[in-house]
Protein backbone atom coordinates (compact mmCIF):
# COMPACT_ATOMS: atom_id res chain seq x y z
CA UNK A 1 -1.88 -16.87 -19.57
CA UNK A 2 -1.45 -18.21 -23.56
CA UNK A 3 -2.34 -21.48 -23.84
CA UNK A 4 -0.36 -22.70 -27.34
CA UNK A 5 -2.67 -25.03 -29.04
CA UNK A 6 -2.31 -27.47 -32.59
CA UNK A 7 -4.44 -27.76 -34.68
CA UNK A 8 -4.24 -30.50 -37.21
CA UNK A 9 -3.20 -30.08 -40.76
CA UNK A 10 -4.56 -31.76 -43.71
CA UNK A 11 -7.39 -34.51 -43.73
CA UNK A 12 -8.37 -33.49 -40.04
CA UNK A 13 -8.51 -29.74 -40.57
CA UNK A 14 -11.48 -28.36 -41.84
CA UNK A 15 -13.29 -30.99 -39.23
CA UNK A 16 -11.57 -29.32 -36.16
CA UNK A 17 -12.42 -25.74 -36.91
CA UNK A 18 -15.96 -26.62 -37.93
CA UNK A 19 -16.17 -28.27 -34.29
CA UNK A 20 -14.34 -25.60 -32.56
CA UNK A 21 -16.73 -23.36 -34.30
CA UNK A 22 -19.93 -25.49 -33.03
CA UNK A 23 -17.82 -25.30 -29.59
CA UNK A 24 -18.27 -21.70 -29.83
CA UNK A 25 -14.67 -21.12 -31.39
CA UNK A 26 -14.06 -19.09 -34.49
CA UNK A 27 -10.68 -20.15 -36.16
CA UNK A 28 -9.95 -18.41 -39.36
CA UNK A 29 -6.72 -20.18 -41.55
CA UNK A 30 -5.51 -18.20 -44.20
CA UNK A 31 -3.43 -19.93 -46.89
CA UNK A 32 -0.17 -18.16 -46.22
CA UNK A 33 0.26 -18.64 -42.60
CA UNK A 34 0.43 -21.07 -40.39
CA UNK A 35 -1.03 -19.52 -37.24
CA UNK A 36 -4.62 -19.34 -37.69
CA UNK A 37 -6.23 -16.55 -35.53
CA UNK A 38 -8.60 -17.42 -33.10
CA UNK A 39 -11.43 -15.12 -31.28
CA UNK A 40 -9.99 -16.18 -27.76
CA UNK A 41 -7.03 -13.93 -26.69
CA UNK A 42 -6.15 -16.87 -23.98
CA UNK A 43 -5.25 -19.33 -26.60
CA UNK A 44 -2.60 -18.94 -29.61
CA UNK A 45 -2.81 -22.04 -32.92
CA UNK A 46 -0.54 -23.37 -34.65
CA UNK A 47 -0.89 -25.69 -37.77
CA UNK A 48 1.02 -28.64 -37.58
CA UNK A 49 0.71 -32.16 -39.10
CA UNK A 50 -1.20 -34.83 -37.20
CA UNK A 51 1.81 -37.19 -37.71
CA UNK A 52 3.92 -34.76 -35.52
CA UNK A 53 1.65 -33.58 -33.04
CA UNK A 54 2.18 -35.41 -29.89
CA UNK A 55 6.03 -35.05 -30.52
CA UNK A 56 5.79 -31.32 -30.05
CA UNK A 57 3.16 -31.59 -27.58
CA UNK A 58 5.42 -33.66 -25.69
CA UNK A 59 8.49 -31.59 -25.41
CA UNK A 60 6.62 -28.53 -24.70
CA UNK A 61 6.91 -26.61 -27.96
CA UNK A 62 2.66 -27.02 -27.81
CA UNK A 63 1.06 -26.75 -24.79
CA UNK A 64 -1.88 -29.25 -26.16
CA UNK A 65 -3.19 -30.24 -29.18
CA UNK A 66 -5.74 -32.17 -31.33
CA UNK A 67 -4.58 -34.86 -33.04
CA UNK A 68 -5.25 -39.10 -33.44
CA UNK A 69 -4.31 -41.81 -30.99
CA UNK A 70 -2.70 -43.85 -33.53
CA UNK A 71 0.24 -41.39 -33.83
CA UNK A 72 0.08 -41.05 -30.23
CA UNK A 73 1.44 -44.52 -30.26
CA UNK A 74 2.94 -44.47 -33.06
CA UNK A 75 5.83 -41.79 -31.45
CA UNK A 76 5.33 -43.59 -28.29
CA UNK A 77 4.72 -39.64 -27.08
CA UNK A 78 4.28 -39.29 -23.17
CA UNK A 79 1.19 -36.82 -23.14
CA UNK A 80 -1.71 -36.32 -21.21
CA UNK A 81 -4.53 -37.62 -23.05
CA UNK A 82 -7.19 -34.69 -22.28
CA UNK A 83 -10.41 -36.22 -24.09
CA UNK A 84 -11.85 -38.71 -26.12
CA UNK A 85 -13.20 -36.86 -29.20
CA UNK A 86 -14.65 -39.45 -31.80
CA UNK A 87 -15.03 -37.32 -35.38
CA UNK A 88 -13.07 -37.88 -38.55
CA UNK A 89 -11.97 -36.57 -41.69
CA UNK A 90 -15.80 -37.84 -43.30
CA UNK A 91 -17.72 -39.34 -40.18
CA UNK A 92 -18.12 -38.69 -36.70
CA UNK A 93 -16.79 -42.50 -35.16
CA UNK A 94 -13.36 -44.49 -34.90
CA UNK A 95 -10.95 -44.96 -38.05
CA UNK A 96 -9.25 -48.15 -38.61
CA UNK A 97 -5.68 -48.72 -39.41
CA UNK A 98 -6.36 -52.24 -41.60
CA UNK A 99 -3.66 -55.10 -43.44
CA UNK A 100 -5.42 -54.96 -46.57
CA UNK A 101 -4.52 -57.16 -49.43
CA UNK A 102 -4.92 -57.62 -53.76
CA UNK A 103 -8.59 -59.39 -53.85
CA UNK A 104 -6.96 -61.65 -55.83
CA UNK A 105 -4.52 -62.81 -53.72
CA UNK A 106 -3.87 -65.82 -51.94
CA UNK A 107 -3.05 -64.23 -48.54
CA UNK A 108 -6.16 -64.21 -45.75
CA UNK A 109 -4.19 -64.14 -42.60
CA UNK A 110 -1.18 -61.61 -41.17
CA UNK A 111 0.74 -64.98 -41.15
CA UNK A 112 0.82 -65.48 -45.32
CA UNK A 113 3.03 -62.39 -45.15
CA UNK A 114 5.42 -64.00 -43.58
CA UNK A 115 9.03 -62.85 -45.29
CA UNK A 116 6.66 -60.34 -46.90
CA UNK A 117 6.64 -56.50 -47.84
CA UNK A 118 4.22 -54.25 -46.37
CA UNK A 119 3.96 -50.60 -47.31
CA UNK A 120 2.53 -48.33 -44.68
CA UNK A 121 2.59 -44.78 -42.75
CA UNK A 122 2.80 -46.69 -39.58
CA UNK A 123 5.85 -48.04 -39.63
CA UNK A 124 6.42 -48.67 -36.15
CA UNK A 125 2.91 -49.55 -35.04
CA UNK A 126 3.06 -52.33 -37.73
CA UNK A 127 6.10 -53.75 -36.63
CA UNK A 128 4.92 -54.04 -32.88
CA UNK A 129 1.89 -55.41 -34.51
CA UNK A 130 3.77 -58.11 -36.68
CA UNK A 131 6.02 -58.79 -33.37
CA UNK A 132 2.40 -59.72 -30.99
CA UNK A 133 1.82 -62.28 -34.34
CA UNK A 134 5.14 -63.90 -34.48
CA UNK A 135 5.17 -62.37 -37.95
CA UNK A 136 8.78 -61.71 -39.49
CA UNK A 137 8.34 -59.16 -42.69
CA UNK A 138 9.74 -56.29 -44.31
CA UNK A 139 8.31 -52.88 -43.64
CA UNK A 140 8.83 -49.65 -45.54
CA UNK A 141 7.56 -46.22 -44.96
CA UNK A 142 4.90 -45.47 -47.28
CA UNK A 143 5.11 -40.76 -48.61
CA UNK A 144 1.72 -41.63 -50.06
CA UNK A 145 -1.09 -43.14 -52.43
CA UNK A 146 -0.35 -46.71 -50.56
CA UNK A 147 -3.42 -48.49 -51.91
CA UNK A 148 -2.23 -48.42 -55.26
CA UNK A 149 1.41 -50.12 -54.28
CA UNK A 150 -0.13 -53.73 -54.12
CA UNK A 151 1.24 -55.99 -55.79
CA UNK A 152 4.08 -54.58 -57.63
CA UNK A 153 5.63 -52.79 -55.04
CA UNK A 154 4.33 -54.37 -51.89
CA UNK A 155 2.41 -57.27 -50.82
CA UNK A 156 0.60 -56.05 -48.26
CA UNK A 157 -0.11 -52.63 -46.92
CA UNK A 158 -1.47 -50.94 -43.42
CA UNK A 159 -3.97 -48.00 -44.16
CA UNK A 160 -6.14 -45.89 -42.26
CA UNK A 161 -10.03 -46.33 -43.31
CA UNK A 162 -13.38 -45.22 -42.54
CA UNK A 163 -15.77 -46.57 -44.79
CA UNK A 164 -13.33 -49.07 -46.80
CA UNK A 165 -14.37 -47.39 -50.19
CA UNK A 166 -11.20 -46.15 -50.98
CA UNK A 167 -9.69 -49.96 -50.37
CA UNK A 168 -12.20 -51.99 -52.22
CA UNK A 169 -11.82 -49.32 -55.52
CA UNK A 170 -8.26 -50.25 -55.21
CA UNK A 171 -9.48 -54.10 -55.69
CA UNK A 172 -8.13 -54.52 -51.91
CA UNK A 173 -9.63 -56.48 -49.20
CA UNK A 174 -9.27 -56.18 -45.43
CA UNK A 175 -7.74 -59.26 -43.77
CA UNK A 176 -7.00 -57.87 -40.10
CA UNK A 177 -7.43 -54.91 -38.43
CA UNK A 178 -4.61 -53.43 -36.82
CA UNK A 179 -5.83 -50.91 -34.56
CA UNK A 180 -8.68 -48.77 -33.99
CA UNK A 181 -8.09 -44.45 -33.72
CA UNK A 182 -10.01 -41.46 -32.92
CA UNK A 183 -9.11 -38.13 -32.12
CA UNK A 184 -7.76 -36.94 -29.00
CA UNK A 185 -6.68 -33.54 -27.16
CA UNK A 186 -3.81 -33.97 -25.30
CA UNK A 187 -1.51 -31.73 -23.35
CA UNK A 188 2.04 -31.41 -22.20
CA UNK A 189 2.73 -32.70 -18.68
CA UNK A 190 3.93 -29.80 -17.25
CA UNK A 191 1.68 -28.16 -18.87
CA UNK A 192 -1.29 -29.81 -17.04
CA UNK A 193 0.54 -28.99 -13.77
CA UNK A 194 0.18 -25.32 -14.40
CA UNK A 195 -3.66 -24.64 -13.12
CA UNK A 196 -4.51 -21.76 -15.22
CA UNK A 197 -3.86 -24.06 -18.26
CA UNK A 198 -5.15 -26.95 -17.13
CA UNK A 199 -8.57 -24.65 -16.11
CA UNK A 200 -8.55 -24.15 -19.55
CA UNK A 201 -8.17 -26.86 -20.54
CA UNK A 202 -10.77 -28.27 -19.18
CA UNK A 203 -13.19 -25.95 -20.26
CA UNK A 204 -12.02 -26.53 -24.29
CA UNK A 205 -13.33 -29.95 -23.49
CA UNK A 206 -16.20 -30.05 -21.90
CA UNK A 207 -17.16 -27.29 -25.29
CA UNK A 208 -15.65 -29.98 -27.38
CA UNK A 209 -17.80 -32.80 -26.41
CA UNK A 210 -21.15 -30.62 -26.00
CA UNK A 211 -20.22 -29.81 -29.76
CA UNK A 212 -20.09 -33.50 -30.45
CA UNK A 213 -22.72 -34.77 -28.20
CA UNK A 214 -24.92 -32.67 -30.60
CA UNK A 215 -24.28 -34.07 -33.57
CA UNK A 216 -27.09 -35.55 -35.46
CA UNK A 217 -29.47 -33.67 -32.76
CA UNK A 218 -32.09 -31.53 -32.56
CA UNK A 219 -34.32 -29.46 -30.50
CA UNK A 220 -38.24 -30.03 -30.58
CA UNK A 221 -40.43 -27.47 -28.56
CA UNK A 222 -44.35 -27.94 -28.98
CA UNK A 223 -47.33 -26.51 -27.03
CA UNK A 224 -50.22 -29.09 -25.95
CA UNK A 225 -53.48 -29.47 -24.29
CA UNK A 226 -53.32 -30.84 -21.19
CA UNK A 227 -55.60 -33.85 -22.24
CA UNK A 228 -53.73 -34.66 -24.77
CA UNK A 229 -50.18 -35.10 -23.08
CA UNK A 230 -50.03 -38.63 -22.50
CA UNK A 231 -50.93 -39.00 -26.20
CA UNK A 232 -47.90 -36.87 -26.89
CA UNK A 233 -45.14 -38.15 -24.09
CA UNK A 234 -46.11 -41.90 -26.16
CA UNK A 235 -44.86 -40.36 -29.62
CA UNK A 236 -41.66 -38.73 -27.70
CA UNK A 237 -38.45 -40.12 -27.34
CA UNK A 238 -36.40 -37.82 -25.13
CA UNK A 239 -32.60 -37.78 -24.13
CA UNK A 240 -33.84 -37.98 -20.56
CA UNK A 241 -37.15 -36.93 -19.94
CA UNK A 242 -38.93 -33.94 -21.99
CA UNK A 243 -39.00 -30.65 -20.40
CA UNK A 244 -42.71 -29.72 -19.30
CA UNK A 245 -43.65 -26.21 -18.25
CA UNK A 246 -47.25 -24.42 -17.86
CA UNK A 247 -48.26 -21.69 -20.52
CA UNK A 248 -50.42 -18.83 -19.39
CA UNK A 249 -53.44 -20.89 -19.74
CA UNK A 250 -53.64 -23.27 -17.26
CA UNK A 251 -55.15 -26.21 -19.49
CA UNK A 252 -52.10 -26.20 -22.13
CA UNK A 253 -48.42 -26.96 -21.90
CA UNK A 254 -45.20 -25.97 -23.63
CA UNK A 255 -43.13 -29.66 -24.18
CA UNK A 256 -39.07 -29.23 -25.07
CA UNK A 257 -37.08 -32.09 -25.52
CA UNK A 258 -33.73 -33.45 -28.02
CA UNK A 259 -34.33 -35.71 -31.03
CA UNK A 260 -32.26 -37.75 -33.46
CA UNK A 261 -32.07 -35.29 -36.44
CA UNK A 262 -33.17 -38.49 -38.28
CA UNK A 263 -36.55 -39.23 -36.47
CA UNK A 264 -37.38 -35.87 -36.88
CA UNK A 265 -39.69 -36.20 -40.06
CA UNK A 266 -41.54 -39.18 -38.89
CA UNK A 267 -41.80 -37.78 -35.14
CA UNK A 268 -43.40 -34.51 -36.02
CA UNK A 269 -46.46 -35.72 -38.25
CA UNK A 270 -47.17 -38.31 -35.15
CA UNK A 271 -47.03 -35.01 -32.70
CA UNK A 272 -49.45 -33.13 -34.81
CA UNK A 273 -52.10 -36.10 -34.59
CA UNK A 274 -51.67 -36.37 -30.99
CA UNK A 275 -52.54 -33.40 -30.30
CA UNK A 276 -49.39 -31.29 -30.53
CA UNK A 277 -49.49 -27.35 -32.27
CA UNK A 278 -47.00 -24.64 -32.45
CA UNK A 279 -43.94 -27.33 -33.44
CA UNK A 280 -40.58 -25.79 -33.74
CA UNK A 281 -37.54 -27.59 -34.54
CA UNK A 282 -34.06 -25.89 -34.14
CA UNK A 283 -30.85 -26.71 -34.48
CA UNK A 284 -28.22 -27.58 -31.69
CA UNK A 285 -24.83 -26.68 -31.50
CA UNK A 286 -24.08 -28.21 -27.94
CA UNK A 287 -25.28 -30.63 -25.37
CA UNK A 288 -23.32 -30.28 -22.22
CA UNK A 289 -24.28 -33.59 -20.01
């Protein structure tokens, strides 16, 4: 069995092979190919743009792929959408595909653009968009650097965002938003039929989202008196419940739980005057729920 998987090119790259590698995937690119090798002989990559990725997934030419939901719909592609997978190009959460607008302009809803131009990559999202509004305007296909087009060469414009930094240097302000997107792995149809694939499948995701669901964690494992566990258990937040297990002396206790990365440094001072000793953090690179 090969399983022929994309990989996205470009803004989403470097983020999918640093979470296939947290997945427990090594994917090495090399500048002059585009079939990055992979340490899994089941499964054979191919680089290919996110733009076109559900196309080829969907007639078969990829068996699955990585790749967002926006040009899902955008192509109107008939996949199977395998997981949810919410990372970015900078962030780990949803884009947004925004009308943004000059700041000083005198449009502040989709309907001042009526009769309008509107530059964008997603040309045929926008229109459906425009259509659910009643909106009539003029949209062209955007090769690039949109945010500078307002207002000499477009009105309006329809660009992906995470943060809105890029928009608001571009003295741009959001007026709607159009759609939210995150990445997804989807597969071929027939492809999800065939069981070995779909087996495998499978297993790619539930790596995938342990990889995510560790994101911004860690692990915390301290030792502690038996009198002073309550003390402790009150500082500790846990995902569940900590983990509690007896040490070779009966009157102390070995404590393992998950933290926010982020609590860490306030957390650990408040374990050591409860009562806690032998604190080790360590990094995660899954959490499989």
């Amino acid at each position: 069995m090969m399983l022929r998987l994309g990989i996205p090119k470009g803004s989403l790259e470097n983020a999918t092979i640093d979470l296939f590698r947290r997945a427990g995937f090594a994917i090495t690119t090399s500048s002059r190919s585009y079939f990055p090798a992979i340490d899994d002989p089941e499964i054979e990559c191919m680089l290919i743009r996110a733009q076109e990725m559900a196309r080829y997934v969907e007639d078969g030419i990829l068996d699955a792929g990585l790749t967002g939901r926006d040009w899902i719909e955008e192509n109107e592609a008939s996949v199977i959408a395998v997981a949810d997978l919410i990372y970015a190009k900078q962030s780990f959460g949803k884009v947004r595909w925004v009308l943004a607008v000059p700041e000083a302009s005198t449009f502040h809803t989709v309907h001042d653009l009526e009769g309008r131009i509107i530059a964008t990559e997603l040309v045929a999202t926008t229109r459906r968009y425009l259509a659910s509004h009643g909106v009539k305007a003029k949209v062209e296909f955007s090769w690039g650097a949109t945010e500078v087009k307002p207002p000499v060469l477009a009105d309006a414009i329809v660009e992906v965002t995470e943060t809105g930094s890029s928009l608001r240097a571009n003295n741009l302000k959001i007026i709607d938003t159009v759609m939210e997107s995150n990445t997804q792995l989807i597969a071929n149809k027939e492809c999800w039929q065939d069981e070995e694939k779909r087996h495998k499948l499978e297993d790619i995701r539930m790596l995938l989202e342990g990889a995510i669901n560790a994101l911004g964690k860690v692990g915390l494992m301290l030792n502690v008196h038996k009198d002073n566990l309550a003390a402790v258990l009150a500082v500790l937040p846990a995902l569940k419940r900590p983990t509690i297990s007896h040490l070779s002396d009966d009157e102390w206790l070995a404590v393992n739980t998950i933290l926010d990365e982020s609590t860490v440094r306030t957390i650990i001072p408040r374990l050591k005057h409860a009562g806690g000793e032998g604190i080790v953090e360590y990094p995660l690179n899954k959490i499989v729920l």
